[in-house]
N, C-alpha and C. Protein backbone atom coordinates (compact mmCIF):
# COMPACT_ATOMS: atom_id res chain seq x y z
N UNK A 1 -9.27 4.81 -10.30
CA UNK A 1 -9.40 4.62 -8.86
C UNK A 1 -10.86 4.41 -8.51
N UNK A 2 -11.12 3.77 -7.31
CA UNK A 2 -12.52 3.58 -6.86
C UNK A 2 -12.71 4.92 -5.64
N UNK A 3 -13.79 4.94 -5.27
CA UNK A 3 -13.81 5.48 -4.18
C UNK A 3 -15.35 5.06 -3.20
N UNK A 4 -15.54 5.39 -2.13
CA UNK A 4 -16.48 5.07 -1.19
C UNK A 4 -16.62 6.10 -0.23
N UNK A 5 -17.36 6.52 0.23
CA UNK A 5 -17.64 7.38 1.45
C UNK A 5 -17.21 6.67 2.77
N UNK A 6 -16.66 7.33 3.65
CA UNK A 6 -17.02 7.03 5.16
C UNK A 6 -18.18 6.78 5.68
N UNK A 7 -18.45 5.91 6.37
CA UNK A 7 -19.82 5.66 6.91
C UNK A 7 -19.92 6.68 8.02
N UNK A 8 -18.49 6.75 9.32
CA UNK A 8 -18.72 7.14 10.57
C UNK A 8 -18.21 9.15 10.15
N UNK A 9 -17.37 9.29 8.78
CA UNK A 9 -16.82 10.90 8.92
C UNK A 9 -17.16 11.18 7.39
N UNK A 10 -16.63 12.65 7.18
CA UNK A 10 -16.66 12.68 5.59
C UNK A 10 -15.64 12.38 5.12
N UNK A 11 -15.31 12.39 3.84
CA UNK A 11 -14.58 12.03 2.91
C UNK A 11 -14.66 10.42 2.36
N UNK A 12 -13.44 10.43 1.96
CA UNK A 12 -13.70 8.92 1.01
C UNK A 12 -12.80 8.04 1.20
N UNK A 13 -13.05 6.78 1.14
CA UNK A 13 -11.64 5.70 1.16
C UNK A 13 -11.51 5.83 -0.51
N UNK A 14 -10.12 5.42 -0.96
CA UNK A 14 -9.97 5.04 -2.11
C UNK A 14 -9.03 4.18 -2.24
N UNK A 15 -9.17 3.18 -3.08
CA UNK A 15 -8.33 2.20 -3.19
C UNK A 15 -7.73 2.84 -5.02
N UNK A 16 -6.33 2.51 -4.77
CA UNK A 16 -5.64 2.65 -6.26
C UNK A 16 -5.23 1.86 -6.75
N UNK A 17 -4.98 1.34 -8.39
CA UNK A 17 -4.63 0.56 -9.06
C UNK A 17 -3.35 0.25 -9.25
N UNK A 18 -2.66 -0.28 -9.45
CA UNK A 18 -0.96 -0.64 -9.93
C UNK A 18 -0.67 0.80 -10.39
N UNK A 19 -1.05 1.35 -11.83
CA UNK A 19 -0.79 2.80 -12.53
C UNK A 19 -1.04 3.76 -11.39
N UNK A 20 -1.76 3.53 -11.19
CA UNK A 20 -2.28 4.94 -10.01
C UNK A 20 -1.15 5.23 -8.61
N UNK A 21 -0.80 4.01 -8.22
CA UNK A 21 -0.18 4.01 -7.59
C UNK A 21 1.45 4.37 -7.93
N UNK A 22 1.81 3.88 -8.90
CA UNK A 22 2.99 4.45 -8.85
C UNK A 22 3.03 5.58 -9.52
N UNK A 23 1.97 6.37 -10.46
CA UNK A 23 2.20 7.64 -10.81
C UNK A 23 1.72 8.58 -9.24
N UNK A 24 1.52 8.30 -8.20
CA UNK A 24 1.40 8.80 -6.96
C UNK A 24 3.06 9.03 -6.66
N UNK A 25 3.52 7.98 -6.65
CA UNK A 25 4.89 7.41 -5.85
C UNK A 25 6.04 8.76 -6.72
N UNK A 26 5.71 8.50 -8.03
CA UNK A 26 6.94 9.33 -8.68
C UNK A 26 6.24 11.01 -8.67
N UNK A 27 5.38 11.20 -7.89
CA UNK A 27 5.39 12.40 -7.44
C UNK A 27 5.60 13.01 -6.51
N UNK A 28 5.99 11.90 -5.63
CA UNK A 28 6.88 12.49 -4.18
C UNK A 28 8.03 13.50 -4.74
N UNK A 29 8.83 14.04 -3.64
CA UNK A 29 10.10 14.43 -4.03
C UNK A 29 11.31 13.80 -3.88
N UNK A 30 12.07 13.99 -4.76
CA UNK A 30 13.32 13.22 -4.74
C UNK A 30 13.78 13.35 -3.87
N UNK A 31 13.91 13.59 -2.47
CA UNK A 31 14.64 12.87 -1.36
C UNK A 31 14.92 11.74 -0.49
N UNK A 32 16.15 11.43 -0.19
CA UNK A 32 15.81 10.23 0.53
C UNK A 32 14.96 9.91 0.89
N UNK A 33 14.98 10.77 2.41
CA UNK A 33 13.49 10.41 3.03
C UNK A 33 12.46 10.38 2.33
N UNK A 34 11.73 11.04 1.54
CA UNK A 34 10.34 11.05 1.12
C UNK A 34 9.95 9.81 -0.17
N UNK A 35 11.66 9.46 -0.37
CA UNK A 35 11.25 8.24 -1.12
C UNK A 35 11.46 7.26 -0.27
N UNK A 36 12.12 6.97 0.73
CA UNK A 36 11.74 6.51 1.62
C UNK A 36 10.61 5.89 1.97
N UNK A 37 9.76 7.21 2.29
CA UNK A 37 8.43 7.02 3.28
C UNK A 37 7.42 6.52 2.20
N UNK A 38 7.62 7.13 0.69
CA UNK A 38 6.67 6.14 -0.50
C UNK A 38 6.99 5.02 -0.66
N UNK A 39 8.00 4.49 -0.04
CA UNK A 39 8.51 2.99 -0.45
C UNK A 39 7.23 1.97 0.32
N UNK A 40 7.63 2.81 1.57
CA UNK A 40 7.06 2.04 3.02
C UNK A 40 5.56 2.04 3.10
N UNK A 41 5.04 3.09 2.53
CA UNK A 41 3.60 3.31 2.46
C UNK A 41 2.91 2.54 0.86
N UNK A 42 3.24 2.80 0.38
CA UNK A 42 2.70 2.29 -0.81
C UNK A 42 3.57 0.48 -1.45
N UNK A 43 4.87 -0.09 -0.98
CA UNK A 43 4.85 -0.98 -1.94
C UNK A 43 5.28 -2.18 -0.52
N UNK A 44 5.05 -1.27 0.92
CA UNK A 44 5.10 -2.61 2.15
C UNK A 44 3.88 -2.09 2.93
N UNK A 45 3.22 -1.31 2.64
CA UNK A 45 1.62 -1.08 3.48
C UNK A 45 1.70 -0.42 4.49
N UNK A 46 2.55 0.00 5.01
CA UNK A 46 2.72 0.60 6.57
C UNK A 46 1.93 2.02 7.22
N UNK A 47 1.80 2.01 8.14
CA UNK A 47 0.84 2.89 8.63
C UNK A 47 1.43 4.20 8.95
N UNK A 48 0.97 5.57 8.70
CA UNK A 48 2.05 6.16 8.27
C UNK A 48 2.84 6.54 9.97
N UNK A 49 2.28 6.18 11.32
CA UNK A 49 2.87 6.41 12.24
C UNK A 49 4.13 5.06 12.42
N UNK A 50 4.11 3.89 11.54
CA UNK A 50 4.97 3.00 11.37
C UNK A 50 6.36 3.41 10.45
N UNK A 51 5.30 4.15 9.48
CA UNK A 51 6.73 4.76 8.97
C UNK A 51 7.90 5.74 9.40
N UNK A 52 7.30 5.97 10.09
CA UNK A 52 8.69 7.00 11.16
C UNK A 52 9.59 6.45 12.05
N UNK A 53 8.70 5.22 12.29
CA UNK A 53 9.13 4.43 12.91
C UNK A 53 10.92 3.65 12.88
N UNK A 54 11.11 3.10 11.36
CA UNK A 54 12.02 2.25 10.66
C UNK A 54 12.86 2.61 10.88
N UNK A 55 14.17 1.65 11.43
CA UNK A 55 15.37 2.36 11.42
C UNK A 55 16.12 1.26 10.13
N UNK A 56 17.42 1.16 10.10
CA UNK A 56 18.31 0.22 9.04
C UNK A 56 18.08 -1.10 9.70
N UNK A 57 17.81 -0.91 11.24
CA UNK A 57 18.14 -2.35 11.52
C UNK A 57 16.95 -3.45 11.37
N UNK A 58 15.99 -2.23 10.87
CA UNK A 58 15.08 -3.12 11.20
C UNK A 58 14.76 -4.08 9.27
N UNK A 59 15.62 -3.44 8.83
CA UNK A 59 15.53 -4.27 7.43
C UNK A 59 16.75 -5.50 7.71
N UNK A 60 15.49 -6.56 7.24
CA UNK A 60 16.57 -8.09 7.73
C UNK A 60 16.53 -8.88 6.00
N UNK A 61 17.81 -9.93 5.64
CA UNK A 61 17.35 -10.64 5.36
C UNK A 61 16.97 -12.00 5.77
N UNK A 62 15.88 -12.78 5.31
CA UNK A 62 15.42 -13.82 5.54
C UNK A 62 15.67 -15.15 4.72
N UNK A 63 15.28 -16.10 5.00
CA UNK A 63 14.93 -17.32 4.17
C UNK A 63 13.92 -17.18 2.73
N UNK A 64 13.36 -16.23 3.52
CA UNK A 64 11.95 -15.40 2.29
C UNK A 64 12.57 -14.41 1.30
N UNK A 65 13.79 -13.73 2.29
CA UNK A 65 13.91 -12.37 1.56
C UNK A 65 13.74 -11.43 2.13
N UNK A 66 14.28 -10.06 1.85
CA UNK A 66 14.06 -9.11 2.48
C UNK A 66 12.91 -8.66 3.52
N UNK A 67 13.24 -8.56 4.76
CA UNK A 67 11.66 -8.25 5.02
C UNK A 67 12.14 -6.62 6.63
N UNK A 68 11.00 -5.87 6.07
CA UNK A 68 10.78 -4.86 7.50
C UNK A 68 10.34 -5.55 8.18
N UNK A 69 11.03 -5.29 9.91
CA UNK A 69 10.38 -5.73 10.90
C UNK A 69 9.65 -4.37 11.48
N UNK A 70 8.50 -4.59 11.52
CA UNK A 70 7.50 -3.39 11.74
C UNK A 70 6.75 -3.62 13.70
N UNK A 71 7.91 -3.01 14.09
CA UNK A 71 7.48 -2.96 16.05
C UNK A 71 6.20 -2.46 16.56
N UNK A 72 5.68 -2.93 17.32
CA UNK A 72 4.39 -2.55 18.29
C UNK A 72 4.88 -2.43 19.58
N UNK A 73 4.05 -1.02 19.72
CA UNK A 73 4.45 -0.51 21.29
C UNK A 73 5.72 -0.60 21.15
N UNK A 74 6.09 -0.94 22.93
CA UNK A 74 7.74 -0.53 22.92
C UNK A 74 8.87 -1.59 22.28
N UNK A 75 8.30 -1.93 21.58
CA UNK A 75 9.26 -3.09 20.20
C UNK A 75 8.99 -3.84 21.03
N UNK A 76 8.35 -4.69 21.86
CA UNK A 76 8.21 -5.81 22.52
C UNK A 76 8.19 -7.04 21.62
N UNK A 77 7.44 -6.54 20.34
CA UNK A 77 7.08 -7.47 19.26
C UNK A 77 6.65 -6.76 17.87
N UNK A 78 6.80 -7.65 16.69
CA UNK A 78 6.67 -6.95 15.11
C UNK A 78 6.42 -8.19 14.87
N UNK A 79 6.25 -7.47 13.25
CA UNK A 79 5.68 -8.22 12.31
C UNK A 79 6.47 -7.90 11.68
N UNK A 80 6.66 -9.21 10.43
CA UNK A 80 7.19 -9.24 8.98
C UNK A 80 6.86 -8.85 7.80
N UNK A 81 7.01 -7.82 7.32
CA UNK A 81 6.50 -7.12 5.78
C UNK A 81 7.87 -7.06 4.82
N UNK A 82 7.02 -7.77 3.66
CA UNK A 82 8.23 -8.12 2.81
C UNK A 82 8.32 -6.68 1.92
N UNK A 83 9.80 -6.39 1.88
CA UNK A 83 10.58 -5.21 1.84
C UNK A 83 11.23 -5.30 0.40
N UNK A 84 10.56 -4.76 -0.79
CA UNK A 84 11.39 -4.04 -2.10
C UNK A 84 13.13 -4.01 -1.90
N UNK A 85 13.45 -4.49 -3.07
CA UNK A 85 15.12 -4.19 -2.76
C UNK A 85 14.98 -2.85 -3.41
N UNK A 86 14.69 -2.10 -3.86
CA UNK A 86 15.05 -0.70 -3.87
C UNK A 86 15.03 0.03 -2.24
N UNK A 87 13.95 -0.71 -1.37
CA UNK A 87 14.46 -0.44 -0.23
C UNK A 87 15.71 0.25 0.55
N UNK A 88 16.35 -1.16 0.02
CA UNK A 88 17.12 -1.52 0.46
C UNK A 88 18.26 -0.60 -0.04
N UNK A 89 18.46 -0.01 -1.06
CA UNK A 89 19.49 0.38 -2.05
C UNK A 89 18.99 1.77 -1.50
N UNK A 90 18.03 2.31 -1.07
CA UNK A 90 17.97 3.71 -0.84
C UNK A 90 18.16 3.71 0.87
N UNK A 91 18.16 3.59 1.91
CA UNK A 91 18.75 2.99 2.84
C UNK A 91 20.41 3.55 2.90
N UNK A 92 20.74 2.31 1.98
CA UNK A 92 22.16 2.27 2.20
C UNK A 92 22.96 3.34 1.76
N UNK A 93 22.22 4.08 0.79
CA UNK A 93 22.91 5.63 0.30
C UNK A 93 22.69 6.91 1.18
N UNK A 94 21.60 6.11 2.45
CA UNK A 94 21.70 7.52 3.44
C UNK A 94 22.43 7.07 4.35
N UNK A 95 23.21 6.18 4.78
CA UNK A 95 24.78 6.25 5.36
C UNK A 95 23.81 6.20 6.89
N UNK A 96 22.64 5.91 7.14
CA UNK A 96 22.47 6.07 8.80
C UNK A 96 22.86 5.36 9.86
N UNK A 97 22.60 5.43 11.09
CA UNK A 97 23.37 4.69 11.96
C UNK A 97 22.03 3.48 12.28
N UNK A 98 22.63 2.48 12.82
CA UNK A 98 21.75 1.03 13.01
C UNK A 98 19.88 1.40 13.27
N UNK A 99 19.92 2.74 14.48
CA UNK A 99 19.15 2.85 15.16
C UNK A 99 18.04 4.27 14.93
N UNK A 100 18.94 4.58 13.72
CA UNK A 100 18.15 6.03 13.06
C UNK A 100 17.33 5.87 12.22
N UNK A 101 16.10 6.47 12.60
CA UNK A 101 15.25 7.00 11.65
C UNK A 101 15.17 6.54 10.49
N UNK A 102 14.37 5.86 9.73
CA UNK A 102 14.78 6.44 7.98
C UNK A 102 14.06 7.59 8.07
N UNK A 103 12.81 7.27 8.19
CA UNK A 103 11.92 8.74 8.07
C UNK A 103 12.08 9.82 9.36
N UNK A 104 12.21 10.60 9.25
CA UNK A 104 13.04 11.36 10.46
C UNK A 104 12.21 12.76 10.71
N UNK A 105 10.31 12.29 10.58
CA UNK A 105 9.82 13.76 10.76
C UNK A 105 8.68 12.98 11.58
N UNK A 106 7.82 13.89 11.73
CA UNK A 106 6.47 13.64 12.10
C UNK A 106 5.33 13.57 11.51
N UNK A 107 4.88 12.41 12.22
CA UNK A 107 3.30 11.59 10.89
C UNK A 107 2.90 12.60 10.49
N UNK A 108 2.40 14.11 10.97
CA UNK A 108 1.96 14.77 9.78
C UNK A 108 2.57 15.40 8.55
N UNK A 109 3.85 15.32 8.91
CA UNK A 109 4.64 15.90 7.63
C UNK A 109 4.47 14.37 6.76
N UNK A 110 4.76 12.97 6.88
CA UNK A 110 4.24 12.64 6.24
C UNK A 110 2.79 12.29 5.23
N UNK A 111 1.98 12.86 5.81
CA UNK A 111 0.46 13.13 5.56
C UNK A 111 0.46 14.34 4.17
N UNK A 112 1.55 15.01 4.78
CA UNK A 112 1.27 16.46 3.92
C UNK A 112 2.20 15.92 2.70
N UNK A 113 3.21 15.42 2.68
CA UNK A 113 3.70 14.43 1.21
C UNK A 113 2.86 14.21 0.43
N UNK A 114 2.20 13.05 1.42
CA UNK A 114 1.25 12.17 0.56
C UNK A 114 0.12 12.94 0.13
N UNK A 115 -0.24 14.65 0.74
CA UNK A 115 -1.44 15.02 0.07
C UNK A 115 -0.96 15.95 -1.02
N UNK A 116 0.16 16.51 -0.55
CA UNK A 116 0.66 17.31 -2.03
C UNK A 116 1.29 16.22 -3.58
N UNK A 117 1.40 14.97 -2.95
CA UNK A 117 2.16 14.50 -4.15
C UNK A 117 0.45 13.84 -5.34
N UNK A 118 -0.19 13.98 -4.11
CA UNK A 118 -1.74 13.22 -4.87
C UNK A 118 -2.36 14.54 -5.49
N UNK A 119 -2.08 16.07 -4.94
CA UNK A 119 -2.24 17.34 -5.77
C UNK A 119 -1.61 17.35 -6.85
N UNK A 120 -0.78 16.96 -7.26
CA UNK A 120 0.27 16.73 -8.35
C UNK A 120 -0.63 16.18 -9.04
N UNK A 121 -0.89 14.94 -8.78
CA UNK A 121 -1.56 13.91 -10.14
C UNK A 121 -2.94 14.55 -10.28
N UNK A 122 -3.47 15.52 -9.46
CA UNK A 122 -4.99 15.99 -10.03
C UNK A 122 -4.90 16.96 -10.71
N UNK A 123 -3.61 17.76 -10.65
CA UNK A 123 -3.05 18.88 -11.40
C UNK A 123 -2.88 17.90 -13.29
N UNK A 124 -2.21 16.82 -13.02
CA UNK A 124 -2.02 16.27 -14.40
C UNK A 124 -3.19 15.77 -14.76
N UNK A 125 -4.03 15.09 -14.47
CA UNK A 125 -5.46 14.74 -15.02
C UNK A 125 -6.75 14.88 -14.89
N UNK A 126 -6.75 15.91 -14.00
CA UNK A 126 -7.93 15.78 -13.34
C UNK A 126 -8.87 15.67 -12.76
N UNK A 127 -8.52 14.27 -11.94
CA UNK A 127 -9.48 13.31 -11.40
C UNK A 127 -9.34 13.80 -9.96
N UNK A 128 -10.81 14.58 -9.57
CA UNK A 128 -10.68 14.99 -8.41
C UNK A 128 -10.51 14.09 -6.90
N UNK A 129 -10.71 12.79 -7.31
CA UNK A 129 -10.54 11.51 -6.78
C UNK A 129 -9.36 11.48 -5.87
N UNK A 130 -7.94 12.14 -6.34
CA UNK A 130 -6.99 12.66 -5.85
C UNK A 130 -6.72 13.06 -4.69
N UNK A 131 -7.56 14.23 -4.69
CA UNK A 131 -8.03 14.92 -3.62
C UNK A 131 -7.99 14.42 -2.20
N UNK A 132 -8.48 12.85 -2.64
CA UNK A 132 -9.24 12.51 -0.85
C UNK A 132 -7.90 11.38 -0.58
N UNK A 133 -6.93 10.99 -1.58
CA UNK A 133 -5.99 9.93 -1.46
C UNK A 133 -4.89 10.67 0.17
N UNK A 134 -5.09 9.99 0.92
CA UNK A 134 -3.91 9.98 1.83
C UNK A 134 -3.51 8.55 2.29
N UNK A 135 -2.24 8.86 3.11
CA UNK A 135 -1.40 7.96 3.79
C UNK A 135 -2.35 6.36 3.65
N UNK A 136 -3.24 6.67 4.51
CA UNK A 136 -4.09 4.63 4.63
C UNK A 136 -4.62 4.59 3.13
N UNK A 137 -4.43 5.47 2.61
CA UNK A 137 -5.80 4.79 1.25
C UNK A 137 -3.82 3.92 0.47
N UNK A 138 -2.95 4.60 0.66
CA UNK A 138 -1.61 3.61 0.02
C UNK A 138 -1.85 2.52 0.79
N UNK A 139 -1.78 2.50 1.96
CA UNK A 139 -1.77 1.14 2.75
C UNK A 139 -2.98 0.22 2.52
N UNK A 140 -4.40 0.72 2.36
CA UNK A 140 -5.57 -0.07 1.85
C UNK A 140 -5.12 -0.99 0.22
N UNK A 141 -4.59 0.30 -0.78
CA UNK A 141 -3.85 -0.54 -2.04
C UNK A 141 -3.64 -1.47 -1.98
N UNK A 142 -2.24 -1.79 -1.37
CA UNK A 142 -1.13 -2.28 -1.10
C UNK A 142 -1.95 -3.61 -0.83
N UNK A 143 -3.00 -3.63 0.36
CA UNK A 143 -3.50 -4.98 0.57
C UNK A 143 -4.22 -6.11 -0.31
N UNK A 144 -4.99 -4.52 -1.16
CA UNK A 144 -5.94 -5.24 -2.35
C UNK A 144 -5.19 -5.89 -3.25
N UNK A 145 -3.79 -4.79 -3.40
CA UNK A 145 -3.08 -5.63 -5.06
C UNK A 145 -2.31 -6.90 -4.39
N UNK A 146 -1.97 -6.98 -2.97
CA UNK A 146 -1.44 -8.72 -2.75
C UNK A 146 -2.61 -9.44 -3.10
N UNK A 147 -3.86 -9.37 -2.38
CA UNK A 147 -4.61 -10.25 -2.93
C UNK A 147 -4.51 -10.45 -4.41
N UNK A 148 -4.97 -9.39 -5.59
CA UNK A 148 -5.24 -9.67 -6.68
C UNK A 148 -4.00 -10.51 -7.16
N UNK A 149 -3.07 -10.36 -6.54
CA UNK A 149 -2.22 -11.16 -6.99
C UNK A 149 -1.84 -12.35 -6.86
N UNK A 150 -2.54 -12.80 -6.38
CA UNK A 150 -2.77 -14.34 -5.65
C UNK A 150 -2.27 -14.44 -4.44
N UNK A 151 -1.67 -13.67 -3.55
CA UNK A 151 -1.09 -13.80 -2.07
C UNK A 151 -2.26 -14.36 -1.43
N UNK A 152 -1.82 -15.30 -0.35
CA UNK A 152 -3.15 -15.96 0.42
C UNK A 152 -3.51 -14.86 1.25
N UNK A 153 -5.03 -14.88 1.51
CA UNK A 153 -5.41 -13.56 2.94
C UNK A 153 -4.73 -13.93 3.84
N UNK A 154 -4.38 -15.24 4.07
CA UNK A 154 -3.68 -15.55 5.56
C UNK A 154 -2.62 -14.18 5.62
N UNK A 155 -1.88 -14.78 4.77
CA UNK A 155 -0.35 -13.80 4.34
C UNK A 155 -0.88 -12.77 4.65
N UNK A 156 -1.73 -11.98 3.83
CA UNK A 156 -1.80 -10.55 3.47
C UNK A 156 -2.61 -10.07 4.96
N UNK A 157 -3.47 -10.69 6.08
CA UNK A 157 -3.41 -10.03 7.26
C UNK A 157 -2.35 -10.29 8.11
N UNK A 158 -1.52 -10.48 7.77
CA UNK A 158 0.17 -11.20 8.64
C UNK A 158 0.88 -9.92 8.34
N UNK A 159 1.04 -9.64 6.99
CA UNK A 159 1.37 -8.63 6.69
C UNK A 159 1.49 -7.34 7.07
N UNK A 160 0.04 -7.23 6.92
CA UNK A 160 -0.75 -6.02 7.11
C UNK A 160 -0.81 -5.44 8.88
N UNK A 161 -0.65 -6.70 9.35
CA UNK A 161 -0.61 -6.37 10.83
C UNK A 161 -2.26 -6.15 11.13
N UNK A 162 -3.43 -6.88 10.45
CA UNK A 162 -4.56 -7.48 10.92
C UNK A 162 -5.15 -8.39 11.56
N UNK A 163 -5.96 -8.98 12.73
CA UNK A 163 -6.15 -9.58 13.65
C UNK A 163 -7.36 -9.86 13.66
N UNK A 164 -8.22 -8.60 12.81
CA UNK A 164 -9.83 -9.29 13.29
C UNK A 164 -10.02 -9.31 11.64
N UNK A 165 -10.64 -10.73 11.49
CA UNK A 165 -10.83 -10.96 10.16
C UNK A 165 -11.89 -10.67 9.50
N UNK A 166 -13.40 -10.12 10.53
CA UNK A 166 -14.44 -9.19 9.94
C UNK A 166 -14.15 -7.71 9.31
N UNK A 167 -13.03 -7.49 10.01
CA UNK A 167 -12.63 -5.74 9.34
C UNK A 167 -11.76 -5.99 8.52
N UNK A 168 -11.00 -7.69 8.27
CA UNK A 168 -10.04 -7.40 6.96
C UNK A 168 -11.08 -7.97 5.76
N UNK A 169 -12.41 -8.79 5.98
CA UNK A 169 -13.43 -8.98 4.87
C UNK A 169 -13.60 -7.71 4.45
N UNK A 170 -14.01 -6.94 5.14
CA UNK A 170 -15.34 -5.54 4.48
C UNK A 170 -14.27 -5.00 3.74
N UNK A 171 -12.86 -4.74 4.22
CA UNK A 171 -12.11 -3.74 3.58
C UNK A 171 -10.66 -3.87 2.96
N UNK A 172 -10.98 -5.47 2.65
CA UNK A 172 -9.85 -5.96 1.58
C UNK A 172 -10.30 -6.90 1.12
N UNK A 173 -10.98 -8.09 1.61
CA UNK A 173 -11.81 -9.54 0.49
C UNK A 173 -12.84 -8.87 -0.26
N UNK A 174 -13.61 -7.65 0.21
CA UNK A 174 -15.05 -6.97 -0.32
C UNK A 174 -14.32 -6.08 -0.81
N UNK A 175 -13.50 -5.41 -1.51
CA UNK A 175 -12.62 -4.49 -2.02
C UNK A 175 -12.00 -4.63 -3.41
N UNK A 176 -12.24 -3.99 -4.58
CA UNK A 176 -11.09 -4.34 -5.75
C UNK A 176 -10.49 -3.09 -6.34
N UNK A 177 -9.83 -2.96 -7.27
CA UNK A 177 -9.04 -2.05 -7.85
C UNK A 177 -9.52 -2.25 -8.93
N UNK A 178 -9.57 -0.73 -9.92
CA UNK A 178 -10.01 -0.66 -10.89
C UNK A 178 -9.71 -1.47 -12.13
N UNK A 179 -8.34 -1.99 -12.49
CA UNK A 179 -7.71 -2.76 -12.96
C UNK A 179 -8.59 -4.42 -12.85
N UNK A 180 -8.29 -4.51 -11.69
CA UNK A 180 -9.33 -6.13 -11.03
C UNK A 180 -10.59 -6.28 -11.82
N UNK A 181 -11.60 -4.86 -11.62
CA UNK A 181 -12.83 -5.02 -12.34
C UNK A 181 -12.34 -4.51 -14.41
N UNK A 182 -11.80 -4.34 -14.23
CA UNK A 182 -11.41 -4.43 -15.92
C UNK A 182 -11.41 -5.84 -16.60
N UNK A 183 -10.81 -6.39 -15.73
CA UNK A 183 -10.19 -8.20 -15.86
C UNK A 183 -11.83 -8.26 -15.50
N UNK A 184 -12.47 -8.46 -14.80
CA UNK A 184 -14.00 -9.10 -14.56
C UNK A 184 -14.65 -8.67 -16.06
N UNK A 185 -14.56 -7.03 -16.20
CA UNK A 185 -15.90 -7.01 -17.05
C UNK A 185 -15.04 -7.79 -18.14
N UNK A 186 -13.97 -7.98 -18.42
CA UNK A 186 -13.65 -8.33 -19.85
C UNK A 186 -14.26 -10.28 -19.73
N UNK A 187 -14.75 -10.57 -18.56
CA UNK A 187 -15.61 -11.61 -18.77
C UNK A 187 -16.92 -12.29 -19.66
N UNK A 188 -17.57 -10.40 -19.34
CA UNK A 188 -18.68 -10.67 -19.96
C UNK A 188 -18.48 -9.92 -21.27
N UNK A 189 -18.88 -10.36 -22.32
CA UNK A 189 -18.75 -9.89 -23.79
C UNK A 189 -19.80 -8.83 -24.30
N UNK A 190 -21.26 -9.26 -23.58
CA UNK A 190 -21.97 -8.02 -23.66
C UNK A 190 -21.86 -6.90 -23.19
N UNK A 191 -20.97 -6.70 -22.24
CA UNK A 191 -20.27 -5.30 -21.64
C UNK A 191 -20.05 -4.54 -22.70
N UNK A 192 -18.91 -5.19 -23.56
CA UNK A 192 -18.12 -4.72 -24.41
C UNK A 192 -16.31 -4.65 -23.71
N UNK A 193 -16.36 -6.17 -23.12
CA UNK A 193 -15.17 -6.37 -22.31
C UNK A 193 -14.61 -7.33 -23.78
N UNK A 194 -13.53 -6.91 -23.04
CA UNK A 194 -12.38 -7.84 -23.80
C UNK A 194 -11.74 -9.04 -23.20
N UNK A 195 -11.83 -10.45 -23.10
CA UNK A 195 -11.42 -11.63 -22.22
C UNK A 195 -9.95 -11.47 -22.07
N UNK A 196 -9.61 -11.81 -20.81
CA UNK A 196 -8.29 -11.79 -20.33
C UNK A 196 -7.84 -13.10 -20.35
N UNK A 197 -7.24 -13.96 -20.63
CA UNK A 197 -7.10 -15.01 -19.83
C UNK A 197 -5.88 -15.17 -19.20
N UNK A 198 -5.70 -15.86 -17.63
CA UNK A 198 -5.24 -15.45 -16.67
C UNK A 198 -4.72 -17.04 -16.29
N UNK A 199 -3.79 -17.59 -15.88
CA UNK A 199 -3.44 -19.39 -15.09
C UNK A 199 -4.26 -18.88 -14.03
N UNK A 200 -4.46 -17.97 -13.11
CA UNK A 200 -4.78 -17.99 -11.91
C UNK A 200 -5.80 -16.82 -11.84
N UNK A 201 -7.29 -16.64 -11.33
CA UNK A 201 -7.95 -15.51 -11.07
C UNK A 201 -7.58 -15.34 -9.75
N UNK A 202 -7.05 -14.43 -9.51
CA UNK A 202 -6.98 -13.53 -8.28
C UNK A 202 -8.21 -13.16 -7.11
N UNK A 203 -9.13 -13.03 -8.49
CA UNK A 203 -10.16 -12.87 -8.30
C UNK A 203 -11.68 -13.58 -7.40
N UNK A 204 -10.84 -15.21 -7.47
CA UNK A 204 -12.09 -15.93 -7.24
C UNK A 204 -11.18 -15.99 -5.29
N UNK A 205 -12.62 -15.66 -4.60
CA UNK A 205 -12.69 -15.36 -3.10
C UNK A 205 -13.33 -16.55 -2.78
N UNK A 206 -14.08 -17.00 -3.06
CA UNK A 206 -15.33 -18.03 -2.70
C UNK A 206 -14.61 -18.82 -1.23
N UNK A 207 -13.56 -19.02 -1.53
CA UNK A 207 -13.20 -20.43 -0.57
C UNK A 207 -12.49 -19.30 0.93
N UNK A 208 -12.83 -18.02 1.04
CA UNK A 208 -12.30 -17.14 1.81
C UNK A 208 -13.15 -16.62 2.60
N UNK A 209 -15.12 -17.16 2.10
CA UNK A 209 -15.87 -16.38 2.97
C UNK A 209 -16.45 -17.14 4.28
């Protein structure tokens, strides 16, 4: 994992890697809901007051494919975030009605998930890095690994439900995952990197600044 300080409070942003992230995820608890709310936070980006939000209806399919419709204010209007079919399959085994809940608590009980399940993984390795992982640092992920993956930024602030494109530079085009810089150093040979080769770098921003 990376990490950075707050400029304006303490603590740290951290962005997590593919591994990191899902050894986070399988430390939730096995309940609906709470796998649920790791679905929504970590593999569709959502904010964790969005995640309480979701009901069944709001999972559609599309021309694209599955996607959450993620409401602002009084649902006047959403956005499209493309939605995991495990989603979908955990959903349908909680039997809810059109207009219920998936997640059915309050943003801080989801907060306290996401900080006990990131106690878990510092309990298994270590890395006090852990520590500072909550709710937005899944949703910060989530943005970095579309990029690395070749998703256009257009997409990935559509997604993300971003609007001003100076705050999605500093803290997703200026942003990588530890994984990302693995693939870089294995560029240079005097590192003691190992070359990747890749059809597509993820990596190259140039035509984005």
């Amino acid at each position: 994992m990376r990490m950075k300080d707050y400029a304006e409070r303490d603590g740290k942003r951290v962005w997590l890697d593919e591994e990191e992230i899902g050894m986070l995820l399988e430390n939730f608890r096995d309940t609906p809901q709470e796998v649920a709310a790791s679905t929504l936070l970590g593999r569709c980006g959502l904010r964790r007051q969005e995640v309480t939000q979701v009901t069944p209806a709001d999972l559609v399919s599309t021309g694209h494919g599955r996607i959450v419709r993620v409401w602002e204010g009084k649902r006047s209007k959403y956005r499209e975030v493309f939605a995991p079919d495990q989603l979908v399959d955990i959903v349908l085994g909680m039997q809810l009605d059109a207009d219920d809940p998936i997640v059915d608590v309050e943003t801080r009980t989801v907060y306290s998930w996401v900080a006990r399940a990131a106690k878990k993984c510092h309990e298994m390795n270590g890395d006090v890095g852990w520590l500072s992982v909550g709710p937005h640092d899944l949703r910060r992920s989530f943005g970095v690994r579309l990029l690395e993956s070749g998703v256009s930024p257009a997409v990935v602030m559509d997604q993300m439900g971003i609007d001003n494109y100076g705050v999605f530079k500093a803290h997703y085009l200026s942003e990588f995952s530890s994984s990302a810089l693995r693939k870089e150093r294995g560029k240079v040979s005097w590192l003691g990197g190992t070359p990747v080769e890749t059809e597509h770098d993820p990596l190259d921003r140039r035509s984005f600044k």
